[in-house]
Protein backbone atom coordinates (compact mmCIF):
# COMPACT_ATOMS: atom_id res chain seq x y z
CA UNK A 1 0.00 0.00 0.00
CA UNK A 2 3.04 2.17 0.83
CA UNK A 3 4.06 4.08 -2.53
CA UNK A 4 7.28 5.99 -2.84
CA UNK A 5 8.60 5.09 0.84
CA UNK A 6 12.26 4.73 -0.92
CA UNK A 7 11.67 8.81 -0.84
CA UNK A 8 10.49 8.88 2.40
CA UNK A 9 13.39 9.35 5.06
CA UNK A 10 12.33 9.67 8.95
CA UNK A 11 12.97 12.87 10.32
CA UNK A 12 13.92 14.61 7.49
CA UNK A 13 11.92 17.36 5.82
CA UNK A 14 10.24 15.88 2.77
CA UNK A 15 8.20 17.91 0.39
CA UNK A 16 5.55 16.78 -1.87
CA UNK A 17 1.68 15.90 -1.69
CA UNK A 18 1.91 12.47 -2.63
CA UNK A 19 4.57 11.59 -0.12
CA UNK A 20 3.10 13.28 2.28
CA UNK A 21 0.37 11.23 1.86
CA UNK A 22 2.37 8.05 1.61
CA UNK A 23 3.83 9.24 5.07
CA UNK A 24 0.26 9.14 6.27
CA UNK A 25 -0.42 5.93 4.78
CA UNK A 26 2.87 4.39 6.75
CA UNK A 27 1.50 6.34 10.36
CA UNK A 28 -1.55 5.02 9.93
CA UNK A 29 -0.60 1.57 9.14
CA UNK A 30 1.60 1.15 11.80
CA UNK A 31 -1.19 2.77 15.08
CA UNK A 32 -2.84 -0.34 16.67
CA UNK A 33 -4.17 1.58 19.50
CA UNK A 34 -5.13 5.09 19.57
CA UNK A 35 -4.65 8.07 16.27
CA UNK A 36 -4.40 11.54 17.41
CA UNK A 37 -4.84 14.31 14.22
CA UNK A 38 -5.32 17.89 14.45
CA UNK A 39 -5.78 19.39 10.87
CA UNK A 40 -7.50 22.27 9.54
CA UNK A 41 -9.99 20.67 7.62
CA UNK A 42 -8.78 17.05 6.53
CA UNK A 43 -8.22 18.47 2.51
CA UNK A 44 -4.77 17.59 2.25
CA UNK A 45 -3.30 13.97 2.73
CA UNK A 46 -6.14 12.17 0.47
CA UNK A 47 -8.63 11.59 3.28
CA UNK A 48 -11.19 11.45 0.89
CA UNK A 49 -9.58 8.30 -0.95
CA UNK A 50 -10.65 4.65 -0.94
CA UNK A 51 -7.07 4.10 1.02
CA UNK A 52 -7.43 6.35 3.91
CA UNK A 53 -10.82 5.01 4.55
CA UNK A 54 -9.90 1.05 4.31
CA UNK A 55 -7.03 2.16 6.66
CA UNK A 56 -8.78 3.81 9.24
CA UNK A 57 -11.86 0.56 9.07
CA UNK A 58 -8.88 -1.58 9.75
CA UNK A 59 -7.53 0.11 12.55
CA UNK A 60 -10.71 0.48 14.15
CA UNK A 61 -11.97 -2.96 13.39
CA UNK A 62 -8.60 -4.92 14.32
CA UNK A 63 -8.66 -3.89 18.00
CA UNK A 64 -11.58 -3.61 20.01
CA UNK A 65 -9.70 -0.41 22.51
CA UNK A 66 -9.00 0.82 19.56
CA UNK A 67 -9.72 4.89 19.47
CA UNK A 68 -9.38 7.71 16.77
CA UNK A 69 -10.14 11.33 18.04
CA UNK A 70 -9.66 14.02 15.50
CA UNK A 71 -9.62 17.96 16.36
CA UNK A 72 -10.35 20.33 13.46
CA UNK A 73 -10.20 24.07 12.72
CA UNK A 74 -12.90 23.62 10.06
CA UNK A 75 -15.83 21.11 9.45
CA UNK A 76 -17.36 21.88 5.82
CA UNK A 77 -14.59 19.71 3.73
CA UNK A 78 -15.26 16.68 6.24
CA UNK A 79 -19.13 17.21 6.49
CA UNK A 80 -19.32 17.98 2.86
CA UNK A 81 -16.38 16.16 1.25
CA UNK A 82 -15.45 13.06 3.35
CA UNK A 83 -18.66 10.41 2.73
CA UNK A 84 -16.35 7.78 3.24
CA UNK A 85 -14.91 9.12 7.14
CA UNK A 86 -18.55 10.32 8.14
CA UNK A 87 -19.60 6.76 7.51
CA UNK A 88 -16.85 5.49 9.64
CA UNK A 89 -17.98 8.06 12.58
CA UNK A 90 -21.19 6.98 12.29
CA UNK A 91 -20.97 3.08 12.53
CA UNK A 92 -17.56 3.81 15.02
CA UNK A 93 -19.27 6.47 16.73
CA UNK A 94 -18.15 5.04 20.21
CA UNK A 95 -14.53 4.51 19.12
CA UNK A 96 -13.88 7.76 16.65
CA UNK A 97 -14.70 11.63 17.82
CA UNK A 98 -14.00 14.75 15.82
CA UNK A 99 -13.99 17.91 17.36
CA UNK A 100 -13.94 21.51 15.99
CA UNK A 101 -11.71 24.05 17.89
CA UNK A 102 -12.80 27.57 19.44
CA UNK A 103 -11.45 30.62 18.32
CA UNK A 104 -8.31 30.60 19.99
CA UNK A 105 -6.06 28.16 17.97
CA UNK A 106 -7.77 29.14 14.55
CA UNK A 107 -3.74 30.71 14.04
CA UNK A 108 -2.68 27.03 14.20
CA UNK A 109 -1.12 26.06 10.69
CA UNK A 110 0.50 23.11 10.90
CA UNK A 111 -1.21 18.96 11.04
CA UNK A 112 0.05 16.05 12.60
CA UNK A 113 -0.93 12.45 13.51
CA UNK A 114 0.28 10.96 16.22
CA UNK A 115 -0.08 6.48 16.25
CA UNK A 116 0.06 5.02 20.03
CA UNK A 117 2.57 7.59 21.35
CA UNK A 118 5.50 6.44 18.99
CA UNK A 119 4.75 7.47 15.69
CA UNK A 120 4.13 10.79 13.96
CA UNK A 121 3.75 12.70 10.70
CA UNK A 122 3.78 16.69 10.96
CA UNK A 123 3.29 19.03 8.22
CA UNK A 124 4.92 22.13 8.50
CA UNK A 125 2.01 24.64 7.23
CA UNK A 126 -1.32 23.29 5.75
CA UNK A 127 0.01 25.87 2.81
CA UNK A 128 3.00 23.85 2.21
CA UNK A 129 3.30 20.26 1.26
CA UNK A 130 6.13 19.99 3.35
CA UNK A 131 6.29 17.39 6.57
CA UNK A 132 8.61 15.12 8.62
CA UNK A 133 7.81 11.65 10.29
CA UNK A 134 9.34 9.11 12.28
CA UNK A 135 8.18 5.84 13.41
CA UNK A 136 9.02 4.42 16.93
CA UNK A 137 10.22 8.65 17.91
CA UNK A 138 8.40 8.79 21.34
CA UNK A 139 10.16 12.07 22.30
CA UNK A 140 9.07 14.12 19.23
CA UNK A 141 5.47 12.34 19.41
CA UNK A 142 5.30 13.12 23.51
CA UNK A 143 5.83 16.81 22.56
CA UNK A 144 3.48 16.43 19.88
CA UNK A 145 1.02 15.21 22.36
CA UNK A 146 1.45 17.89 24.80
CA UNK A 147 0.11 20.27 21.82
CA UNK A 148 -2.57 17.73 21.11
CA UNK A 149 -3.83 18.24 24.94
CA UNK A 150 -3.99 22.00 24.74
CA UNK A 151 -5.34 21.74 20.83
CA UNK A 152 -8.12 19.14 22.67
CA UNK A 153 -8.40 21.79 25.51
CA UNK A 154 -9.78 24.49 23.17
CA UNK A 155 -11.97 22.54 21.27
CA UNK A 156 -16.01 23.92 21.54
CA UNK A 157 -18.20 21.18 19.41
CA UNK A 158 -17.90 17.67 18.53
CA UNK A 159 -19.24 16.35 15.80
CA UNK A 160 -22.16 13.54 16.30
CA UNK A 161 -24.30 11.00 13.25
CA UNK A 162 -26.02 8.99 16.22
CA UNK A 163 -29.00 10.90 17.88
CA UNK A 164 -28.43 10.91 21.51
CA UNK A 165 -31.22 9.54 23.32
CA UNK A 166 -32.20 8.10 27.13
């Protein structure tokens, strides 16, 4: 499933959409337990392909602790653009949680996923296609997870497909 990973060096800055996506592709493959991802919307990185999706099913379908919880600046691209993940949050609705943030961190122009508190891709600027990752970095990914605490910490809405009922 991995294309390109000859150009893909760990902690190195890499530039290019596809690889950043292949990046992705290798973070995602190798989370068993819980994803972390802050973006601003979810439009870069191919979430909207066929691979992302079949990814993300096997991750959460593979371990029953398994958890995804996604924090975004803006909802429209994944509410409007992202069939596939909205699917996924609505059957995995107790395992997968998006949130939108407040005002406060709309400034915030970088992405990352973090994979069970060893892994990581980060992109630099959403504007940019350039990122690093590392697999099995636990220092990089605990700093990264610090941010993801006070990214969580300003978040005002998540996002819900299941009514809520008694």
């Amino acid at each position: 499933m991995i294309n390109n990973a000859a150009d893909l060096v760990p902690d190195k800055i890499i530039t290019g959409e596809e690889l950043y996506s292949t990046a992705i592709n290798l973070v995602l493959e190798s989370a068993h337990n819980e994803l972390l991802i802050f973006d601003q919307d979810l439009s870069h990185g191919h979430f909207t392909s066929l691979d992302k999706f079949n990814l993300l099913e096997n991750f959460l379908t593979a371990n029953i602790a398994s958890q995804i919880t996604i924090i975004l600046q803006d909802t429209d691209f994944f509410q409007n653009k992202c069939p596939r993940l909205l699917k996924l949050l609505e059957v995995y609705g107790h395992k997968m949680h998006v949130h939108v943030t407040n005002t406060s961190v709309k400034h915030a122009k970088d992405c990352f996923i973090l994979a069970d508190g060893a892994h990581y891709v980060k992109r630099i600027h959403i504007d940019q296609a350039r990122f690093k990752y590392a697999l099995n970095d636990t220092q990089n990914v605990a700093v990264l997870n610090n941010r993801f605490t006070e990214l969580m910490e300003a978040t005002e809405d998540a996002i819900t497909l299941r009514p809520l009922g008694l």
